[in-house]
Protein backbone atom coordinates (compact mmCIF):
# COMPACT_ATOMS: atom_id res chain seq x y z
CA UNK A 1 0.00 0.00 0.00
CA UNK A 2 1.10 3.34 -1.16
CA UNK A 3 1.37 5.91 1.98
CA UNK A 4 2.14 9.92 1.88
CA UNK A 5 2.01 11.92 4.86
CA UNK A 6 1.79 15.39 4.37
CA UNK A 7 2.74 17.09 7.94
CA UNK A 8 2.24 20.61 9.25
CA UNK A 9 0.95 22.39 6.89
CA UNK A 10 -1.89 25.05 6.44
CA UNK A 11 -4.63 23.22 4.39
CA UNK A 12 -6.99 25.49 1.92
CA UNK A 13 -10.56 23.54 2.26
CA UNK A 14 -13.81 25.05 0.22
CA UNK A 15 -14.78 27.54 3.05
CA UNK A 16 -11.62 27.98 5.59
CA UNK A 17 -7.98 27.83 5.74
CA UNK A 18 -6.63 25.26 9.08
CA UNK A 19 -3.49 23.60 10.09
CA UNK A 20 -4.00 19.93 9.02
CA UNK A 21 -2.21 16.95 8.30
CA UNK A 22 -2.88 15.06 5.38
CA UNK A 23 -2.95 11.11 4.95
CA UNK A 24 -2.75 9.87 1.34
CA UNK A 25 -3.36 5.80 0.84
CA UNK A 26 -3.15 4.23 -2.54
CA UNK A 27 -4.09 7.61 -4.50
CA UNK A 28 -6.97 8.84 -2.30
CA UNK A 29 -6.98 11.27 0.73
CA UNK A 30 -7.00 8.43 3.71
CA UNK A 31 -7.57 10.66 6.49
CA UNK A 32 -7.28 14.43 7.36
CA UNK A 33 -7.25 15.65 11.01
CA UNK A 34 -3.88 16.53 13.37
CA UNK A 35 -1.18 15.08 14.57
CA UNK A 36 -1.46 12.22 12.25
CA UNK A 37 0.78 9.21 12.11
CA UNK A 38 1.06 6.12 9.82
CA UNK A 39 3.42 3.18 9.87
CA UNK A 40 5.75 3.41 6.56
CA UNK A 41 4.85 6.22 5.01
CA UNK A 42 6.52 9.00 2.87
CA UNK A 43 6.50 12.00 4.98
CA UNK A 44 6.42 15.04 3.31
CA UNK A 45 7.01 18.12 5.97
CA UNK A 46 4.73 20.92 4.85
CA UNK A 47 5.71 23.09 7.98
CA UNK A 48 5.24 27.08 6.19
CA UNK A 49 3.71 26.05 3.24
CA UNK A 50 -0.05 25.57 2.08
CA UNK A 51 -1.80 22.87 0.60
CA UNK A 52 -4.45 23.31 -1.91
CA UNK A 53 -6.38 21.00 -4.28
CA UNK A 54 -4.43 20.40 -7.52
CA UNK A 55 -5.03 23.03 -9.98
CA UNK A 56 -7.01 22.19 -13.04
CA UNK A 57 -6.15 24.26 -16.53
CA UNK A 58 -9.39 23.63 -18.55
CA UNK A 59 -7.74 25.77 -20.88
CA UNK A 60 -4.20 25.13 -22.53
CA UNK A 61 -2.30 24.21 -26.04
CA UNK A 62 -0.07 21.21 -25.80
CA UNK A 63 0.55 21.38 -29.37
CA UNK A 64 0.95 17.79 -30.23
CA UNK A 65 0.16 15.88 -32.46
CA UNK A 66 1.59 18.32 -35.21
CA UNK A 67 3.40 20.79 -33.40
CA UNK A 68 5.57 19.46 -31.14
CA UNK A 69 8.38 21.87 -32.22
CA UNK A 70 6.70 24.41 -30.40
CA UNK A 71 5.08 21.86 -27.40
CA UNK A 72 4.74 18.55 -26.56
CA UNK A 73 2.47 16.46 -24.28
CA UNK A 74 5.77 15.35 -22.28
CA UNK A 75 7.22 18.76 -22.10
CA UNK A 76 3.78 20.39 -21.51
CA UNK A 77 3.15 17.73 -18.62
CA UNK A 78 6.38 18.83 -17.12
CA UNK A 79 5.32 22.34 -17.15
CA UNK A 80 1.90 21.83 -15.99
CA UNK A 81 3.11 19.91 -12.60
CA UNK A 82 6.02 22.41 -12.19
CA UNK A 83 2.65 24.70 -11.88
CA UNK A 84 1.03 23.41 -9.82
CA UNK A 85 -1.62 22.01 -12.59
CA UNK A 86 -2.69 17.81 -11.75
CA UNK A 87 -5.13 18.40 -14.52
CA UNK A 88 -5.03 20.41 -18.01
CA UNK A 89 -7.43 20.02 -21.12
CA UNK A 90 -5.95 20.41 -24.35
CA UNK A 91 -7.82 22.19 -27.30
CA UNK A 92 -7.95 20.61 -30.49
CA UNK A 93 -6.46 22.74 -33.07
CA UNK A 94 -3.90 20.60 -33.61
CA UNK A 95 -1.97 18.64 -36.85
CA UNK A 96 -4.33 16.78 -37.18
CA UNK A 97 -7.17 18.34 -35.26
CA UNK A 98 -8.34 16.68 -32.44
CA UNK A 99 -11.88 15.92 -33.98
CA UNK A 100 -12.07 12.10 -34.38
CA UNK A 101 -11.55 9.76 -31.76
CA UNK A 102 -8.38 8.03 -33.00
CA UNK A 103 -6.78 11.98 -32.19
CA UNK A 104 -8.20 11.95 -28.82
CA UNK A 105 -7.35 8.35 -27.73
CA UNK A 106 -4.07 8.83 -29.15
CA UNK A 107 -3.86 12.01 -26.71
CA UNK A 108 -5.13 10.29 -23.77
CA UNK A 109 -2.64 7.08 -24.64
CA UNK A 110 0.29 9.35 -24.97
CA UNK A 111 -0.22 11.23 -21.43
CA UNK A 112 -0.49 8.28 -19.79
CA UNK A 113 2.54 6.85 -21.43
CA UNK A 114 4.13 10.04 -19.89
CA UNK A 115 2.85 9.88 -16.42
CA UNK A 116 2.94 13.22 -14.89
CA UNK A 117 -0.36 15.21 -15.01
CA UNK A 118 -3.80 14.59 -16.52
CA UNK A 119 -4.25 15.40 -19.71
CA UNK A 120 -8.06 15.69 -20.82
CA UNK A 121 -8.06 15.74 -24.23
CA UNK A 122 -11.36 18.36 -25.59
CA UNK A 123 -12.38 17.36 -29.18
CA UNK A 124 -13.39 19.72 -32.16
CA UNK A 125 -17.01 21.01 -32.31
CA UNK A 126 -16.63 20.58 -36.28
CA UNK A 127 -14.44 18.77 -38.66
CA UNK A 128 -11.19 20.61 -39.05
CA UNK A 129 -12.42 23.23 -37.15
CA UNK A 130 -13.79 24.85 -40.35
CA UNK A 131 -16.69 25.86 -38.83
CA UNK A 132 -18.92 23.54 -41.45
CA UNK A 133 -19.68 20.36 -39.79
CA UNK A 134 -20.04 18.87 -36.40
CA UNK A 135 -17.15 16.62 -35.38
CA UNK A 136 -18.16 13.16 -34.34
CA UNK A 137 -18.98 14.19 -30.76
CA UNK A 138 -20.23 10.75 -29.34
CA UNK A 139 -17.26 9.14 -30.38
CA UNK A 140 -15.13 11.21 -29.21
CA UNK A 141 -16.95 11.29 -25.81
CA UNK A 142 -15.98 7.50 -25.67
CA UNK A 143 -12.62 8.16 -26.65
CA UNK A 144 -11.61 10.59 -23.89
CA UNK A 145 -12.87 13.96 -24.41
CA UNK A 146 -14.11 15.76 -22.02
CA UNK A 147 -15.40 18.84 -23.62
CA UNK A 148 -15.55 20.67 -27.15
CA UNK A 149 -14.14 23.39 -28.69
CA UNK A 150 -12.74 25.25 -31.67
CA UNK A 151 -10.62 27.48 -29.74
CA UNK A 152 -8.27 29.46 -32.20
CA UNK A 153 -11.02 29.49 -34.22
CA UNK A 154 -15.28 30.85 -33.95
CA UNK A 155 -17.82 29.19 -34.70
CA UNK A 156 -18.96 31.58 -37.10
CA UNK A 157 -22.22 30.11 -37.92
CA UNK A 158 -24.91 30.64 -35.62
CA UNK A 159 -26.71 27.54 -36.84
CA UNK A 160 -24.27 24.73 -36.63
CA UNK A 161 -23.25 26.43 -33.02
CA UNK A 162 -26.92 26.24 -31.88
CA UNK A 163 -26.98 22.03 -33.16
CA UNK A 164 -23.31 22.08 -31.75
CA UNK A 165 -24.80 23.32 -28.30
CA UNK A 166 -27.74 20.83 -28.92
CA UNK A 167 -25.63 17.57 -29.85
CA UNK A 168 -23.02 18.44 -26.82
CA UNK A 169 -25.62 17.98 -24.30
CA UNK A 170 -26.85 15.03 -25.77
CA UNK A 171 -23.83 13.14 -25.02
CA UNK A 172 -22.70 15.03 -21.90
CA UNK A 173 -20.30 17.91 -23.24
CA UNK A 174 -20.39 21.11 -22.84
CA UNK A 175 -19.09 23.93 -25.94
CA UNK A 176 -16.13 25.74 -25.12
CA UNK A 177 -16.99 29.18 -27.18
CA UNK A 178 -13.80 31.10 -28.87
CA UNK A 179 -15.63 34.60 -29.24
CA UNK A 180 -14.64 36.20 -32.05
CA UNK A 181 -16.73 38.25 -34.51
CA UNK A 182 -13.59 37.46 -37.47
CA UNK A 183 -15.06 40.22 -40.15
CA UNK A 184 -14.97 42.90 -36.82
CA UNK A 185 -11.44 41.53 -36.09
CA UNK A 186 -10.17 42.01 -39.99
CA UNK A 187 -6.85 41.83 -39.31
CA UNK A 188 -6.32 43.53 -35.89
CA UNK A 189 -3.24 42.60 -33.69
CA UNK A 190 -4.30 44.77 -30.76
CA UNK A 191 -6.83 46.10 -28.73
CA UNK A 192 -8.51 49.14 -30.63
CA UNK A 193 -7.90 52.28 -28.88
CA UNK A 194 -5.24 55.21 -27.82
CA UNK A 195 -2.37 52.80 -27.53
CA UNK A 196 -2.56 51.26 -30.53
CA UNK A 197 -3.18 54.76 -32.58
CA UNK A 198 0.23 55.13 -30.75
CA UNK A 199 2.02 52.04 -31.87
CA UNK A 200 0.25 52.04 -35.61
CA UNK A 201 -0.83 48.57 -34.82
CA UNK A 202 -4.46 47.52 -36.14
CA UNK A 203 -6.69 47.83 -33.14
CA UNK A 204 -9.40 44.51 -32.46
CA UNK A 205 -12.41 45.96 -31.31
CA UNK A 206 -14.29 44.47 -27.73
CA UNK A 207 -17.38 44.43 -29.91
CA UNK A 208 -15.55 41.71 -31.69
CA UNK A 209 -15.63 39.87 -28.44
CA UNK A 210 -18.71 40.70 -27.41
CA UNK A 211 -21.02 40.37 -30.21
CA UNK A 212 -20.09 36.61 -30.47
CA UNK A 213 -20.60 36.21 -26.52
CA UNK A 214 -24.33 37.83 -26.92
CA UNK A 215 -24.64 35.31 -29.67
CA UNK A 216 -23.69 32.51 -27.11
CA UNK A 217 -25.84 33.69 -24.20
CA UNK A 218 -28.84 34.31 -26.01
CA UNK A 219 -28.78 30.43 -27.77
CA UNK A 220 -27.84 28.89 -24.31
CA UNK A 221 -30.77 30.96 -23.16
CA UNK A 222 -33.42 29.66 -25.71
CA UNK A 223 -31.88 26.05 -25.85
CA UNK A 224 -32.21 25.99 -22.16
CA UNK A 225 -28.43 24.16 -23.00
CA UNK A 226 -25.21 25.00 -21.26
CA UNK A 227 -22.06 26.68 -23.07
CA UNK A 228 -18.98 27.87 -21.49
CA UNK A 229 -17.33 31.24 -22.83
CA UNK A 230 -13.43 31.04 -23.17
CA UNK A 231 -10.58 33.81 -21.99
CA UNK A 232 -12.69 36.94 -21.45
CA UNK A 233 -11.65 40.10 -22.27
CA UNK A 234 -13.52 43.47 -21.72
CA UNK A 235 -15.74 44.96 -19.30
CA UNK A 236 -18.51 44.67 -21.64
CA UNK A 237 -18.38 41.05 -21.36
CA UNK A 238 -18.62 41.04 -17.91
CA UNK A 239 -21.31 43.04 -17.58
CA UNK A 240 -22.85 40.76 -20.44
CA UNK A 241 -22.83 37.52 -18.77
CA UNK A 242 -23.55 39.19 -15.24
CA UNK A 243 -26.74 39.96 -16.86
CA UNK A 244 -27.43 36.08 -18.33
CA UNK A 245 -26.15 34.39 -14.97
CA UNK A 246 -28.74 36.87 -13.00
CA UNK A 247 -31.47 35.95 -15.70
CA UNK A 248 -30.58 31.70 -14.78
CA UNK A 249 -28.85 31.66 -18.15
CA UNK A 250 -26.63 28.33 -17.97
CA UNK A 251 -23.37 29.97 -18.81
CA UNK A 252 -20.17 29.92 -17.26
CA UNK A 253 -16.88 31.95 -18.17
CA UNK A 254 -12.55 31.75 -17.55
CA UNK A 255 -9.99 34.74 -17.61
CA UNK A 256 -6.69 34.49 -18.16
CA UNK A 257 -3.64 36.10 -15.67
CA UNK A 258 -2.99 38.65 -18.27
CA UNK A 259 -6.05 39.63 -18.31
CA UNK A 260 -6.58 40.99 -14.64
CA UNK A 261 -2.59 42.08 -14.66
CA UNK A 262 -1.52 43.95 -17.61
CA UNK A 263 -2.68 47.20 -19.84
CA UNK A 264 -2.66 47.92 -23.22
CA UNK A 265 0.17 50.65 -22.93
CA UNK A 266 2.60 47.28 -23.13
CA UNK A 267 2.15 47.16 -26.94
CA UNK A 268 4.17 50.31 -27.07
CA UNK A 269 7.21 48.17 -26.13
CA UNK A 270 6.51 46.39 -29.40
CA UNK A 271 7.56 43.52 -27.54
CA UNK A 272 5.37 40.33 -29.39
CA UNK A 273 5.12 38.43 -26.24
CA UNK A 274 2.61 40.67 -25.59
CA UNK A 275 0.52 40.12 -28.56
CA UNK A 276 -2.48 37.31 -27.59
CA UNK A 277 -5.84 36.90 -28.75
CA UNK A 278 -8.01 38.27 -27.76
CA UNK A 279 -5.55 41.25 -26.94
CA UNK A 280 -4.92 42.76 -23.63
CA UNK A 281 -7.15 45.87 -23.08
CA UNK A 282 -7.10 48.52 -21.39
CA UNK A 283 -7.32 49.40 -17.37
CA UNK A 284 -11.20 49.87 -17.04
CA UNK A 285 -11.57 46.47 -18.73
CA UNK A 286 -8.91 45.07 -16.19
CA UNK A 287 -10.57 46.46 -12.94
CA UNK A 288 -14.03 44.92 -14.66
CA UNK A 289 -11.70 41.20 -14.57
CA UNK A 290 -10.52 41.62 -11.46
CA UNK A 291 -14.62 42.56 -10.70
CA UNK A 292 -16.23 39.48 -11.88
CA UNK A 293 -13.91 37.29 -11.11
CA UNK A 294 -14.49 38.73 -7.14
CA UNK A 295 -18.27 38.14 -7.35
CA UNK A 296 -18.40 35.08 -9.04
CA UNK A 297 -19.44 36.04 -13.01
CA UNK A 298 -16.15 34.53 -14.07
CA UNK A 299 -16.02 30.96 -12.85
CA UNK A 300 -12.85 29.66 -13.14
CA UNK A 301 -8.55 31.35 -14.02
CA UNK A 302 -7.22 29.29 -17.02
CA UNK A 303 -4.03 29.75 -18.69
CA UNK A 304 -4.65 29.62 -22.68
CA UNK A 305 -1.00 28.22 -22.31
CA UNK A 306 -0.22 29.30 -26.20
CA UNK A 307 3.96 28.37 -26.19
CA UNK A 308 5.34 29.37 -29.69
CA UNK A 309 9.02 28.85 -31.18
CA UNK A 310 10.77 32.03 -30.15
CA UNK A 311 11.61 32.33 -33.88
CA UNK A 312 7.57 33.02 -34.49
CA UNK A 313 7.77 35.23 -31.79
CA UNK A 314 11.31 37.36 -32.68
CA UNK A 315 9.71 38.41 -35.60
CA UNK A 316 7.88 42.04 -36.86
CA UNK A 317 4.34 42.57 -34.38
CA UNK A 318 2.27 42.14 -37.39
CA UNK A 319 3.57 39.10 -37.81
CA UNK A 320 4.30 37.31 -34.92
CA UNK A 321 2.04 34.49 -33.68
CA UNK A 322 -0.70 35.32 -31.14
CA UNK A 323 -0.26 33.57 -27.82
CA UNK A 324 1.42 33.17 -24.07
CA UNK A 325 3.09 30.83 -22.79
CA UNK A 326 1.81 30.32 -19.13
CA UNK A 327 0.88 27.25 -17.51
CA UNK A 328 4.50 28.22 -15.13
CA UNK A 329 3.46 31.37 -14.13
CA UNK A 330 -0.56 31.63 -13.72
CA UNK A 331 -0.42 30.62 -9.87
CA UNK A 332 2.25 33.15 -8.66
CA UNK A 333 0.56 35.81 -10.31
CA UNK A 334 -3.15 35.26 -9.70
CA UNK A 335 -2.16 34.79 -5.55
CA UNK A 336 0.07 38.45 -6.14
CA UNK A 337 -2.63 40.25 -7.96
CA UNK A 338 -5.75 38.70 -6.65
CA UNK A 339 -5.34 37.25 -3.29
CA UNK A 340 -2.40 39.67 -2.15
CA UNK A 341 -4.03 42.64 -4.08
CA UNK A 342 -7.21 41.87 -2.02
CA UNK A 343 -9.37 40.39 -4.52
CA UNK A 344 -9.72 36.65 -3.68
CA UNK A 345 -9.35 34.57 -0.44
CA UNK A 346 -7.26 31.77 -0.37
CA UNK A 347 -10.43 29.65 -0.34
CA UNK A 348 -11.84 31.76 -3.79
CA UNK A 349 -8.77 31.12 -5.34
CA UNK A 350 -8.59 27.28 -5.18
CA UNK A 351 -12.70 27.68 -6.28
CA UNK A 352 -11.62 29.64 -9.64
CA UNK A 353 -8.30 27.34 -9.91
CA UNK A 354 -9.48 23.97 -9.04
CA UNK A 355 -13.13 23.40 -8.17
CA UNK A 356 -14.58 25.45 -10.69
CA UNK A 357 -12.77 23.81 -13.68
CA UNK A 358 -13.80 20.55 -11.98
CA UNK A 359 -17.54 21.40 -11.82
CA UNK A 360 -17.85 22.62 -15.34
CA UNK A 361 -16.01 19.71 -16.98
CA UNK A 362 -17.27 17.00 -14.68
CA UNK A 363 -13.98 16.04 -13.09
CA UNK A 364 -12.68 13.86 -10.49
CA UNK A 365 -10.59 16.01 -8.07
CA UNK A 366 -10.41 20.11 -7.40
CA UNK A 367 -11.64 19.84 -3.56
CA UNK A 368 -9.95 18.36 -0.16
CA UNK A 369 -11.36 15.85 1.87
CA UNK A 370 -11.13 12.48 2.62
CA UNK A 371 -12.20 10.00 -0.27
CA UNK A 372 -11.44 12.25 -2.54
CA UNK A 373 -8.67 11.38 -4.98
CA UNK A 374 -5.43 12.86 -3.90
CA UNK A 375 -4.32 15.46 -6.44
CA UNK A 376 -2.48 18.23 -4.36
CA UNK A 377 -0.66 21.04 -4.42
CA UNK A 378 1.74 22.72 -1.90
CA UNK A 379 2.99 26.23 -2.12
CA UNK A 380 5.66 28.41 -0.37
CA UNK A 381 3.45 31.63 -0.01
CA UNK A 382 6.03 34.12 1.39
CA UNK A 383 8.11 33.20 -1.31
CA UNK A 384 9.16 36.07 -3.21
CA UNK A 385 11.08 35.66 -6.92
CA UNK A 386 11.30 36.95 -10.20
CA UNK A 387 9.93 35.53 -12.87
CA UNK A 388 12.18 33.93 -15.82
CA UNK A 389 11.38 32.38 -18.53
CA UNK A 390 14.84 30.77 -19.21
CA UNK A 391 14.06 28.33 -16.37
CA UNK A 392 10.49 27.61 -17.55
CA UNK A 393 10.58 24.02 -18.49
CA UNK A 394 7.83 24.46 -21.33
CA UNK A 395 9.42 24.66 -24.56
CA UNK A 396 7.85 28.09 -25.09
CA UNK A 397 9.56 31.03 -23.32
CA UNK A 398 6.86 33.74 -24.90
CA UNK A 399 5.92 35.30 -21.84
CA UNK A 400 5.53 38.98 -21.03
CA UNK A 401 6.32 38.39 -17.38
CA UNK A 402 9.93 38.14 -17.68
CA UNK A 403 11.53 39.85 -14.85
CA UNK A 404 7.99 40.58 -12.82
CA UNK A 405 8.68 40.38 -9.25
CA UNK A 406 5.93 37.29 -7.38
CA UNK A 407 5.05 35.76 -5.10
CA UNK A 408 4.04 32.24 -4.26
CA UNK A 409 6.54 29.27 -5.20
CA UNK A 410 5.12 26.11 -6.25
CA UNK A 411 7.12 23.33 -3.87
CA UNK A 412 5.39 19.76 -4.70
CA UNK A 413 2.71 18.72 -6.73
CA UNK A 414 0.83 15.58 -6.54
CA UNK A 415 -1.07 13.36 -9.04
CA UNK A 416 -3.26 10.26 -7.67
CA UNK A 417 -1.08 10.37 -4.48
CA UNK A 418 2.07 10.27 -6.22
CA UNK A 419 4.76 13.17 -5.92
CA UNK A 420 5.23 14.31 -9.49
CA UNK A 421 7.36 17.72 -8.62
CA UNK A 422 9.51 18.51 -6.00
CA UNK A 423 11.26 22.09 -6.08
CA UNK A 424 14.66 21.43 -5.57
């Protein structure tokens, strides 16, 4: 029988924070109380650190198959449990795309092969992501996938999203909704206003944004079907599915670190780490973020872990690829800017981190307490360091929080009981 004793530590539950030893037999949480002992077991001392449930990235880019210059499921894995992550779900716009179920069992066959985190694979809503016809959803269900999605791509068709919607619920999914009005976008790099008049860079307008999310709330509204809206953006937004949720609308929403952290003035840098999609915006849309995301309209912090060659990315603005690499660096900076800013409690963090993402996707895991399967994560909160991305251990180092001062050191994470990363 497997045995891990974590000892000493504070221990984040769903509605308090309490010193608490932790007993872990044969992948499940054994026993929690104090001043626990068990004959051979591992002990891990947790004295000055905090244990919370193992973070779960519904949101993040693995790259492979078809990329794996860029990412791979190994090196992706790595990065995830150096982050605290004991789950991620991987959007399909792969090479091939992820829309058949010989992609996503070959996804789910290949993660276990690896053996570090999770990896739920989320299938295609249509074939190639082209936007044309649904994707073989059942089978893919059966196969592995937990969700769909043609994130990096909209469903531009209000029709096949509304039988996408329809079909998902019929075998248990949910639709993970890229919002993106494509004709509004027409080209745009940035987010449309002052700063990118400044930089010359074509501006993205939020109505791009929002105009597709309207779309989504108001056919999860007559459907009476669930849909989930991915990496929100603007204050409009917000306010948008604030309004649905109030109304019993069965939507649910994620934001992204760099969302509720940086402004729009970082374009000026020219620096294309900064360019994502949808773009940063600007401060009121930030404070909005950091808003919903304190009372609840946005569910759940994801990464949209988007790791790029640096050649893509040392290239003219225009032209560099959109995307962040950030599965390394979402928990230090959500606990600086949202639980030491004063936004979150510890306990409102591991909801938007780990139970959340659990809830919406159906997963095992994302709470503590005894039974429960033992996915875990410690962290060294008093911790302080800077952030660089020449020690990340995901291939991509596109990140525009080089040299950002954190806090918050992931120390140990652990998968079904078993320590996958120990900071050395």
């Amino acid at each position: 029988m497997r045995k891990l004793l974590i000892k000493g530590g504070q221990v984040v539950f769903s509605d308090e924070v309490k010193a608490a030893d932790i007993l872990i037999e044969n992948g499940k949480i054994a026993k929690i109380g104090k001043n626990l002992k068990a004959d051979g077991a591992e002990i891990f001392d947790a004295a000055g650190l905090t244990v919370f449930p193992g973070l779960i990235d519904m949101h993040v880019h693995l790259r492979e198959p078809g990329f794996e210059y860029k990412e791979d499921i190994a090196s992706g894995s790595a990065a995830a449990v150096a982050g605290g992550f004991t789950q991620v779900c991987c959007m399909p716009n792969t090479d091939p795309v992820c829309d058949n179920a010989a992609v996503v069992g070959y996804i789910v066959a290949r993660s276990k092969e690896v053996g570090l985190c999770k990896v739920r694979p989320i299938g295609a809503i249509t074939r190639g992501e082209k936007g044309e016809t649904l994707a073989e959803m059942g089978k893919m269900k059966e196969a592995g996938a937990v969700a769909v999605s043609d994130d990096g791509r909209p469903v531009s068709n209000a029709r096949i999203m509304r039988l996408a919607m329809e079909y998902a619920s019929d075998f248990g999914l949910i639709c993970l909704s890229h919002c993106e009005d494509k004709d509004l976008v027409d080209g745009g790099v940035v987010n449309e206003g002052y700063n990118s008049t400044l930089a010359g860079l074509k501006g993205i307008p939020r109505a791009a944004e929002e105009i597709m999310l309207a779309r989504e709330i108001i056919l999860a509204e007559t459907l009476h079907k669930r849909v989930h809206i991915c990496h929100v953006s603007t204050k409009g937004g917000v306010q948008l599915l604030r309004e649905a949720k109030a109304r019993g609308v069965q939507v649910t929403a994620e934001t992204c670190p760099h969302y509720f952290t940086l402004t729009d003035d970082v374009i000026t840098s020219f620096d294309a780490n900064t360019k994502v999609n949808p773009p940063i915006r600007e401060a009121e849309d930030v404070a909005a973020i950091r808003e919903g995301l304190r009372d609840g309209t946005l569910d759940c912090i994801v990464t949209d872990h988007a790791p790029h060659h640096v050649d893509e990315k040392n290239v003219e603005y225009n032209l560099a690829a959109f995307g962040i690499s950030g599965i390394e660096t979402s928990f230090a900076l959500s606990y600086t800017y949202l639980v030491k800013g004063g936004v979150l409690t510890l306990c409102e963090l591991a909801e938007r981190m780990s139970v959340a993402p659990a809830r919406i996707l159906q997963l095992e895991g994302g709470k503590i307490a005894e039974g429960e399967v033992a996915d875990l994560m410690i962290a060294d909160l008093n911790a302080e360091y800077v952030i660089d991305s020449r020690k990340f251990v995901s291939k991509g180092k596109n990140t525009p929080f080089d040299g950002t001062e954190v806090y918050g050191k992931v120390k140990c994470t652990i998968v079904d009981g078993d320590i996958k990363f120990r900071a050395e």
